[in-house]
N, C-alpha and C. Protein backbone atom coordinates (compact mmCIF):
# COMPACT_ATOMS: atom_id res chain seq x y z
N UNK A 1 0.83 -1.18 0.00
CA UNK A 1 0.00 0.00 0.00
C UNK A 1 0.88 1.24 0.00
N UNK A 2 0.41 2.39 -0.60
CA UNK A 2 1.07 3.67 -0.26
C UNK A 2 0.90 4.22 0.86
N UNK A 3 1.95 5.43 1.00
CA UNK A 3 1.65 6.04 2.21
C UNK A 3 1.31 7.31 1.94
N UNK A 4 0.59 7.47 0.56
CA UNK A 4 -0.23 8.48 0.00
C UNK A 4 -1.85 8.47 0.17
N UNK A 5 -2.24 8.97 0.65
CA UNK A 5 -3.57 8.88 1.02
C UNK A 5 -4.66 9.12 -0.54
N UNK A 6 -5.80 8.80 -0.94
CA UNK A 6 -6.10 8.97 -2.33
C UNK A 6 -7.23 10.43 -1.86
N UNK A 7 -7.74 10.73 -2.49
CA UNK A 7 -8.25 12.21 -2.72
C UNK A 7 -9.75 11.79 -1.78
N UNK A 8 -9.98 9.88 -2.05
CA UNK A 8 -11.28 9.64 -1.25
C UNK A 8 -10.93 9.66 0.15
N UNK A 9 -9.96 9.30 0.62
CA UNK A 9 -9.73 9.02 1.30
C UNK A 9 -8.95 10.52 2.89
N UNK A 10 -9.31 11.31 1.90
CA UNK A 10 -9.23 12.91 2.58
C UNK A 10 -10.50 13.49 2.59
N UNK A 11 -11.36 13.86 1.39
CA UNK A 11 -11.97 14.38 1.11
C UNK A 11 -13.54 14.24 1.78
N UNK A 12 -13.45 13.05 2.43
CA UNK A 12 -14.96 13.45 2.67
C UNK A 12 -15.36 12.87 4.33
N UNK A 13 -14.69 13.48 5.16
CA UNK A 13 -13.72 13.10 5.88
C UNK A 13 -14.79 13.70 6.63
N UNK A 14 -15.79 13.45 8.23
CA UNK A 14 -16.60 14.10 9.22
C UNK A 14 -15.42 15.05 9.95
N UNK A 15 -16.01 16.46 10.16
CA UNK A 15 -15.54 17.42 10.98
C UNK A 15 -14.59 16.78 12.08
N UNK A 16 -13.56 16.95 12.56
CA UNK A 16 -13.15 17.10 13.74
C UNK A 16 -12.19 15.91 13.89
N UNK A 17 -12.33 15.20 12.79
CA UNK A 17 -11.43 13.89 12.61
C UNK A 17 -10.51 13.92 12.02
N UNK A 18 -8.93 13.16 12.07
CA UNK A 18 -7.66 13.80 11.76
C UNK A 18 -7.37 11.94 11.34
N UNK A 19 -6.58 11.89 10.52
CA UNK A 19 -5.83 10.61 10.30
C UNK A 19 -4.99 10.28 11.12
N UNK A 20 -5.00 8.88 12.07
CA UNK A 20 -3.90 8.14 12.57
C UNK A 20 -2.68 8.59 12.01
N UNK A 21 -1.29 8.29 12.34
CA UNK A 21 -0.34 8.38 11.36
C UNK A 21 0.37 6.99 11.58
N UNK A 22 -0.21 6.10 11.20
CA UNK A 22 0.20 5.14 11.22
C UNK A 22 1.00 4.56 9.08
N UNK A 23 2.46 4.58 9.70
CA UNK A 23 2.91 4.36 8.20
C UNK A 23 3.53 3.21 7.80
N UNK A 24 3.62 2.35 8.65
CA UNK A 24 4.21 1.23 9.00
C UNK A 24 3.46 -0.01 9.37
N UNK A 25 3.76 -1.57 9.17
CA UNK A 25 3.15 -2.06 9.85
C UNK A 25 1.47 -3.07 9.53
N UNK A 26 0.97 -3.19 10.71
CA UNK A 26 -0.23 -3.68 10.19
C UNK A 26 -1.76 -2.92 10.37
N UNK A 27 -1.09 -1.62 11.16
CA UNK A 27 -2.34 -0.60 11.18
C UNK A 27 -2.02 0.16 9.95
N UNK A 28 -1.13 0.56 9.03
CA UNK A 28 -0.71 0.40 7.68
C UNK A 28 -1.67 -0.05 6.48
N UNK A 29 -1.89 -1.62 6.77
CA UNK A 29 -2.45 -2.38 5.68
C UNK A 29 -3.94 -2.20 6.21
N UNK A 30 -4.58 -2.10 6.95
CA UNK A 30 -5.96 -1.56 7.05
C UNK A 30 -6.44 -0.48 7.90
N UNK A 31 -5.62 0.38 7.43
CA UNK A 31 -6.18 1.73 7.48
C UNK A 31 -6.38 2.25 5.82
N UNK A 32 -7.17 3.63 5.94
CA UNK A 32 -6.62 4.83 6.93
C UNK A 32 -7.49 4.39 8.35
N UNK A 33 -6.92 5.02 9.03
CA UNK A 33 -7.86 5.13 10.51
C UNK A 33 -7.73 6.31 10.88
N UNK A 34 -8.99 6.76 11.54
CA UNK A 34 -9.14 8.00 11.86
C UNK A 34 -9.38 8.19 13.21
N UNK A 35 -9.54 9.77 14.07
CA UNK A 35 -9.69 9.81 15.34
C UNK A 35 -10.31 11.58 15.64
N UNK A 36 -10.97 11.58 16.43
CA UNK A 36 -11.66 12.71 16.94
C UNK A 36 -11.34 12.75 18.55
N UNK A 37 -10.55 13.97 18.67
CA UNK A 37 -10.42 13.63 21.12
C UNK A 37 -11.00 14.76 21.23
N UNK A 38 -12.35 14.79 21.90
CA UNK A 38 -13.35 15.68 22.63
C UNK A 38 -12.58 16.32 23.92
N UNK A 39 -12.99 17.37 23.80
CA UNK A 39 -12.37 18.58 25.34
C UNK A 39 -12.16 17.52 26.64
N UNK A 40 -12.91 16.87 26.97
CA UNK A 40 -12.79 16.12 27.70
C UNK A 40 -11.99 14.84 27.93
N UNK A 41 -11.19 14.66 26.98
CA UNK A 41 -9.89 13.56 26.49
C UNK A 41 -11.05 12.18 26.33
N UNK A 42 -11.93 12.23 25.79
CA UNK A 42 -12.94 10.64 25.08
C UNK A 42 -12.63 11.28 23.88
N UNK A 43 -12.93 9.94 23.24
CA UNK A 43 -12.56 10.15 22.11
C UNK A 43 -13.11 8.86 21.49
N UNK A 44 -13.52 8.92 19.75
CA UNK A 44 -13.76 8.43 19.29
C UNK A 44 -12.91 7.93 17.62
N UNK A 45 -12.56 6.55 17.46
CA UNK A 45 -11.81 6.32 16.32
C UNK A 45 -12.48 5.59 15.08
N UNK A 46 -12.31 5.97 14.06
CA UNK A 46 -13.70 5.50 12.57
C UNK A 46 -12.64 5.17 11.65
N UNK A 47 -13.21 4.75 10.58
CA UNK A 47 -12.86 4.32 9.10
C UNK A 47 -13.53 4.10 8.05
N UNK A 48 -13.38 4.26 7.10
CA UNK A 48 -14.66 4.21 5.92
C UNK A 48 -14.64 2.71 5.26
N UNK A 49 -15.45 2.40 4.88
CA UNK A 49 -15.47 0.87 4.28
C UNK A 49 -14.73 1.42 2.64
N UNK A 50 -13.53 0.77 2.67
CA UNK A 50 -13.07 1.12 1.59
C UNK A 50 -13.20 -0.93 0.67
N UNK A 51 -12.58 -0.79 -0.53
CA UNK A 51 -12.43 -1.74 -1.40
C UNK A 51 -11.94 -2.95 -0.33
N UNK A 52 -10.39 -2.74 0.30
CA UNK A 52 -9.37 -3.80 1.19
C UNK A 52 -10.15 -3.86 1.92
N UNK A 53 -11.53 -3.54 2.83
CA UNK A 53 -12.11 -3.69 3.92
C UNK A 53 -13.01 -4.76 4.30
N UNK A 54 -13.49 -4.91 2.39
CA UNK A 54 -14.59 -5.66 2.59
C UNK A 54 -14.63 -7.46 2.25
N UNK A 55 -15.48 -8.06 2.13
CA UNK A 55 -15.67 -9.36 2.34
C UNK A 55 -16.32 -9.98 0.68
N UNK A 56 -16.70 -10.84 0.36
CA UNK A 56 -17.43 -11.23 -0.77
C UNK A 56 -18.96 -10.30 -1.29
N UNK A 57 -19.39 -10.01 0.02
CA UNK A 57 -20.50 -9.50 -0.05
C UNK A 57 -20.87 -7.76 -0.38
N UNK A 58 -19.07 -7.90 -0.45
CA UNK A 58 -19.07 -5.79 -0.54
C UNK A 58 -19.52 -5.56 0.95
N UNK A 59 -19.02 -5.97 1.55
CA UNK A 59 -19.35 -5.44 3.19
C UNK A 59 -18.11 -5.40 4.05
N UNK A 60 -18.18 -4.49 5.17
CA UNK A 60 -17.02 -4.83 5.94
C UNK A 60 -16.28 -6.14 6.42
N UNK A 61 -15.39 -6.80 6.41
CA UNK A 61 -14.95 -8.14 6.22
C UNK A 61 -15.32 -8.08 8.67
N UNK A 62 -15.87 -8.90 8.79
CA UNK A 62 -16.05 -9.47 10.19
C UNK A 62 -14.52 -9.48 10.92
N UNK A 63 -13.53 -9.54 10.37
CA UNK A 63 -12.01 -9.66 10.83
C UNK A 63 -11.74 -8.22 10.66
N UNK A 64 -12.05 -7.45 9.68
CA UNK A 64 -11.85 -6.02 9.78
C UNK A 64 -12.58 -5.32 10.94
N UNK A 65 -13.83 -5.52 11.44
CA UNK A 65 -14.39 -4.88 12.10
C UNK A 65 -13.83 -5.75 14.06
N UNK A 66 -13.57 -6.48 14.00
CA UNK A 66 -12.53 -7.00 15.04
C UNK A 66 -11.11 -6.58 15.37
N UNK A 67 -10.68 -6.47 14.23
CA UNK A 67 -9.65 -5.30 14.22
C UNK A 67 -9.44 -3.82 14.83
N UNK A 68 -10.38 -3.29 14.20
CA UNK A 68 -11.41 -2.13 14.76
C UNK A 68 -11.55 -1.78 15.82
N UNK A 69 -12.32 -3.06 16.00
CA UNK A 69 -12.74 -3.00 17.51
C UNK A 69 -11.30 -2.79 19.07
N UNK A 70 -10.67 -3.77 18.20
CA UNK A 70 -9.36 -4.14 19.22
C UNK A 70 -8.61 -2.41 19.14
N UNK A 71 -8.51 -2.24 18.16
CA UNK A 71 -7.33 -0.43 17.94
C UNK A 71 -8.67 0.49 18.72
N UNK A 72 -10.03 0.77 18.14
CA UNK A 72 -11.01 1.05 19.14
C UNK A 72 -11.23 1.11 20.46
N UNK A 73 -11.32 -0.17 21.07
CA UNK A 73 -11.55 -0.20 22.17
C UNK A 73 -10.20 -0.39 23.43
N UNK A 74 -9.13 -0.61 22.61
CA UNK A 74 -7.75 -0.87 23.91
C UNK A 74 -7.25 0.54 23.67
N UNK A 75 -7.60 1.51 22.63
CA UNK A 75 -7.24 3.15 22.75
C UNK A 75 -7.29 3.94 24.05
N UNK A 76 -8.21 2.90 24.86
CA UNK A 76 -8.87 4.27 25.99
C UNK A 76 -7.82 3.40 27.20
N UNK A 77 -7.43 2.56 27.15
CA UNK A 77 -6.46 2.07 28.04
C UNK A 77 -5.04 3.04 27.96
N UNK A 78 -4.65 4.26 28.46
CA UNK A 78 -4.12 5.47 28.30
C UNK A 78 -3.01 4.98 29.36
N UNK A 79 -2.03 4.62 29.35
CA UNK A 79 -1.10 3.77 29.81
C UNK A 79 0.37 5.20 29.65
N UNK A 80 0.44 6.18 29.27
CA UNK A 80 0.91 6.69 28.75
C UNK A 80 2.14 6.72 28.39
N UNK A 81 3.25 7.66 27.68
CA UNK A 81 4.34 7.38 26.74
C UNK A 81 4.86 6.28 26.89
N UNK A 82 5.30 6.09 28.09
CA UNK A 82 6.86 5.26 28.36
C UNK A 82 5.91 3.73 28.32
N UNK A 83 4.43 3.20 27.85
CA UNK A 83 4.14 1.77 28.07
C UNK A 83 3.19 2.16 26.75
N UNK A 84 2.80 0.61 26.35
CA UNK A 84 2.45 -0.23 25.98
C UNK A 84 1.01 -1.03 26.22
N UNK A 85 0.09 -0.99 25.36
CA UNK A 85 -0.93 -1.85 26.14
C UNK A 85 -0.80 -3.27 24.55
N UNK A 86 -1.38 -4.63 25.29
CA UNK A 86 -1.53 -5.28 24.27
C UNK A 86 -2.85 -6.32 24.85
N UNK A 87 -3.38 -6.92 23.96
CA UNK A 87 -4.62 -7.62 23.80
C UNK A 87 -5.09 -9.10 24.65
N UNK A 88 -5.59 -8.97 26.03
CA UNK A 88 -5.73 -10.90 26.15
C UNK A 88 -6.29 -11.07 25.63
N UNK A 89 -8.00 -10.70 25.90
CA UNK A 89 -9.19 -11.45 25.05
C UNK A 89 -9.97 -10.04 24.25
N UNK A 90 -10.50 -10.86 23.62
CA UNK A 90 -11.16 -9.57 22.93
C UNK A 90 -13.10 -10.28 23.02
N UNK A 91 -14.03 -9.92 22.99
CA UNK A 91 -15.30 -10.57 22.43
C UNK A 91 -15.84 -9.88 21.93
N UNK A 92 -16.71 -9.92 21.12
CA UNK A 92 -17.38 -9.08 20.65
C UNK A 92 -19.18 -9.69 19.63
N UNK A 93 -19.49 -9.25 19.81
CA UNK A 93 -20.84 -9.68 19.72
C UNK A 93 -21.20 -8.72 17.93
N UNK A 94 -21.54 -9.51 16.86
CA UNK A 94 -21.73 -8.72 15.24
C UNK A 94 -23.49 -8.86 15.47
N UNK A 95 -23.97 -7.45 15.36
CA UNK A 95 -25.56 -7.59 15.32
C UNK A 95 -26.06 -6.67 14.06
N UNK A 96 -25.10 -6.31 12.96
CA UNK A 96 -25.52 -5.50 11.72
C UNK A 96 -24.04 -5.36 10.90
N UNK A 97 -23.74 -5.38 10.04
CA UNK A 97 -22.89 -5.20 8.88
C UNK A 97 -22.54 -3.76 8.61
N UNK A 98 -21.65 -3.33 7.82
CA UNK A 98 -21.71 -1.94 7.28
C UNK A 98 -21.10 -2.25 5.91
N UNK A 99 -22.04 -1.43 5.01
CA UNK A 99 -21.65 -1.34 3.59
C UNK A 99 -20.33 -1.09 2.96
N UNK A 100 -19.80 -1.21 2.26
CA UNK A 100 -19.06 -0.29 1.14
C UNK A 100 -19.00 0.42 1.17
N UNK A 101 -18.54 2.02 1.76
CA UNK A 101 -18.78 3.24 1.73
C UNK A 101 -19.18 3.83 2.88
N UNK A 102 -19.72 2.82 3.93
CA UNK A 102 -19.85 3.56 5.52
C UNK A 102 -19.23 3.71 6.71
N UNK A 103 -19.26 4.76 6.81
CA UNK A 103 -17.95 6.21 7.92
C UNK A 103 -18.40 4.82 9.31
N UNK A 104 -17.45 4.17 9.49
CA UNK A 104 -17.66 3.06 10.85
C UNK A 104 -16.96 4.27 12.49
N UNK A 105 -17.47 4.28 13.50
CA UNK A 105 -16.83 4.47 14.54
C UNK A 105 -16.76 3.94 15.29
N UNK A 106 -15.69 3.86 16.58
CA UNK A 106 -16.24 3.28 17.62
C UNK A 106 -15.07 3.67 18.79
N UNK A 107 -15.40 3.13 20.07
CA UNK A 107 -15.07 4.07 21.72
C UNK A 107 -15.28 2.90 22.38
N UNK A 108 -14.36 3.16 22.96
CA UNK A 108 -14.95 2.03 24.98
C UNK A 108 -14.57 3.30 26.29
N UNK A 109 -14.82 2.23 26.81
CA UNK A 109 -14.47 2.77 28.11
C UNK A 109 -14.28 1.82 29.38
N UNK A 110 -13.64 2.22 30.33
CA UNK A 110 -12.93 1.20 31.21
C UNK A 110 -13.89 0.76 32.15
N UNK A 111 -14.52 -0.64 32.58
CA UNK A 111 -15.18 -0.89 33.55
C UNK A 111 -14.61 -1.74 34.44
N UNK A 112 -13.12 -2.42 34.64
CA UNK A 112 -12.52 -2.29 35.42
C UNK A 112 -10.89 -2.61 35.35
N UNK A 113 -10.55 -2.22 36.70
CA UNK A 113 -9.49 -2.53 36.48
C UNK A 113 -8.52 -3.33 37.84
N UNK A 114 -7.26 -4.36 37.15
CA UNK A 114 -7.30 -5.43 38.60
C UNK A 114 -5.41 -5.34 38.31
N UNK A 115 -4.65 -3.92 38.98
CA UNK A 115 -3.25 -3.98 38.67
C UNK A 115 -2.90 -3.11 37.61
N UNK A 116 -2.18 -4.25 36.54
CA UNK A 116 -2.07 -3.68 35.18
C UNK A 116 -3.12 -3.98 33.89
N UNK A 117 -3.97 -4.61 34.37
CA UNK A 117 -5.14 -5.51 33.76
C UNK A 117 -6.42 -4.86 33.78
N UNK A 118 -6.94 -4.35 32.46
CA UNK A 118 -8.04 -3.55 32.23
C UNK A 118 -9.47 -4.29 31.45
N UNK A 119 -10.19 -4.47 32.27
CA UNK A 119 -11.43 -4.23 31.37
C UNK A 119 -12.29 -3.59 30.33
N UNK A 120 -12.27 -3.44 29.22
CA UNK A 120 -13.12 -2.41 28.22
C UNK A 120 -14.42 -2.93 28.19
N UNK A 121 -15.54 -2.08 27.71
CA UNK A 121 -16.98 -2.60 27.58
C UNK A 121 -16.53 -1.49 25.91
N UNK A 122 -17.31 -1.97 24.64
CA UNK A 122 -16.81 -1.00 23.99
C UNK A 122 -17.96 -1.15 23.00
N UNK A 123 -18.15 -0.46 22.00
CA UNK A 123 -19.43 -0.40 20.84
C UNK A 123 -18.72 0.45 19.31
N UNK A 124 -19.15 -0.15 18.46
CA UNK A 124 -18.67 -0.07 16.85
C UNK A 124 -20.24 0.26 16.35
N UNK A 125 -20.07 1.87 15.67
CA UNK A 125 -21.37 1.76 14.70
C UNK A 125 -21.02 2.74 13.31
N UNK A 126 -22.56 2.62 12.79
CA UNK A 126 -22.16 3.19 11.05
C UNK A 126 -23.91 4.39 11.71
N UNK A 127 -23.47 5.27 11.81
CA UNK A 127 -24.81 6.05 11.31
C UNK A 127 -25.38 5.99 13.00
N UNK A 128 -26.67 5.32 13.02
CA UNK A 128 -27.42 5.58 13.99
C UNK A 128 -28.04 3.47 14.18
N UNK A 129 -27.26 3.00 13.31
CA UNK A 129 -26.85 1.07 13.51
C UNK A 129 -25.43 0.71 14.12
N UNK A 130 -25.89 0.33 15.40
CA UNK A 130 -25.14 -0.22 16.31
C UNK A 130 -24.27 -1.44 15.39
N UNK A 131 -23.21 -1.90 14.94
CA UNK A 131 -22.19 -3.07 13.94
C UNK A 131 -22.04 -4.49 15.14
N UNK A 132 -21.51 -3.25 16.63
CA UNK A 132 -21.00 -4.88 17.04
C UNK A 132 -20.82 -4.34 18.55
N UNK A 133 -21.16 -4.56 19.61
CA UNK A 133 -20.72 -4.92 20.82
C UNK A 133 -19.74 -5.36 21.20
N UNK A 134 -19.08 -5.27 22.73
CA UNK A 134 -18.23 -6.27 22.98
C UNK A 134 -17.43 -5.90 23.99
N UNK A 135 -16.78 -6.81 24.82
CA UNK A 135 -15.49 -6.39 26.11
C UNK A 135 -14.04 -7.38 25.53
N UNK A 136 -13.19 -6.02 25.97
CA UNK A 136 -12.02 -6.32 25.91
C UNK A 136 -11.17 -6.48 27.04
N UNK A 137 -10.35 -7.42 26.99
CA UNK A 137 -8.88 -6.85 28.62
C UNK A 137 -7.64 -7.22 27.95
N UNK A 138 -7.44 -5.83 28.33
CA UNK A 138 -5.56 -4.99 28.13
C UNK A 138 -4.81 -5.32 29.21
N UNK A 139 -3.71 -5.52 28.51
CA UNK A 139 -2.68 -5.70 29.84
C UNK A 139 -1.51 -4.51 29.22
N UNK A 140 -1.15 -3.30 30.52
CA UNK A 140 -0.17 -2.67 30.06
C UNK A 140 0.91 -2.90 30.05
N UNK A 141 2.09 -2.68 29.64
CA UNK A 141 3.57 -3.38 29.71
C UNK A 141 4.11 -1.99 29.39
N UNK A 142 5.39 -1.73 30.08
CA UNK A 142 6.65 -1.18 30.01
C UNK A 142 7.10 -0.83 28.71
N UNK A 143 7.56 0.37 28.27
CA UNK A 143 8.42 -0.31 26.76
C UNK A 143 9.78 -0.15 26.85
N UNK A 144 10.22 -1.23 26.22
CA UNK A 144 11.95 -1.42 26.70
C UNK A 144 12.54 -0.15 25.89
């Protein structure tokens, strides 16, 4: 993939949202990814159903939106500079699809926490259709 963004892929872009800069890697191969941080440091991260996103059906591929979910929902685990958060379990519950072409978002937030070991409760949607439910737990780590 390039690390040129295409004209769709700027252009029609919701207010207040800025591109990841992810140039490397495997947030790289399915992005772009995007992000919005409200006055209040919440924040919400989206992506558009592009061509690489989708599945047989012209829909978001179920592994893409798990993906999603995981960069989504372990975001709010705010561990800051000097660490690291990475993934035990992830679940997530699919109760609607998103097209070809639809602005996906999604947010968690922490419902608990035991040490370095975090709980997420988190939600993925397109519009005003909820995509997918689900809880995550982060474990933070150090970075060497």
């Amino acid at each position: 993939m390039s690390d040129d963004l295409t004209e769709n892929q700027t252009s029609d872009i919701p207010d207040g949202f800025t591109v990841l800069p992810w140039h490397r890697g495997f947030g790289r191969q399915v992005g772009p990814l995007y992000e919005k941080i409200h006055d209040d440091g919440t924040y919400i991260r989206a992506f558009r159903v592009e061509e690489h996103h989708t599945n047989g059906m012209n829909n978001a591929h179920g592994g893409m939106l798990m993906t999603f979910a995981d960069m989504a929902w372990g975001h709010v685990v705010d561990a800051g500079p000097d660490h690291w958060w990475v993934t035990i379990r992830l679940v997530c519950d699919f109760l609607s699809g998103a097209n070809h072409g639809d602005w996906v978002e999604g947010t968690g937030e922490i419902v608990g926490r035991q040490g370095d070991i975090y709980t997420v409760r988190g939600r993925i949607w397109a519009g005003e259709r909820t995509l997918m439910t689900g809880t995550g737990t982060f474990k933070v780590l150090r970075r060497s």
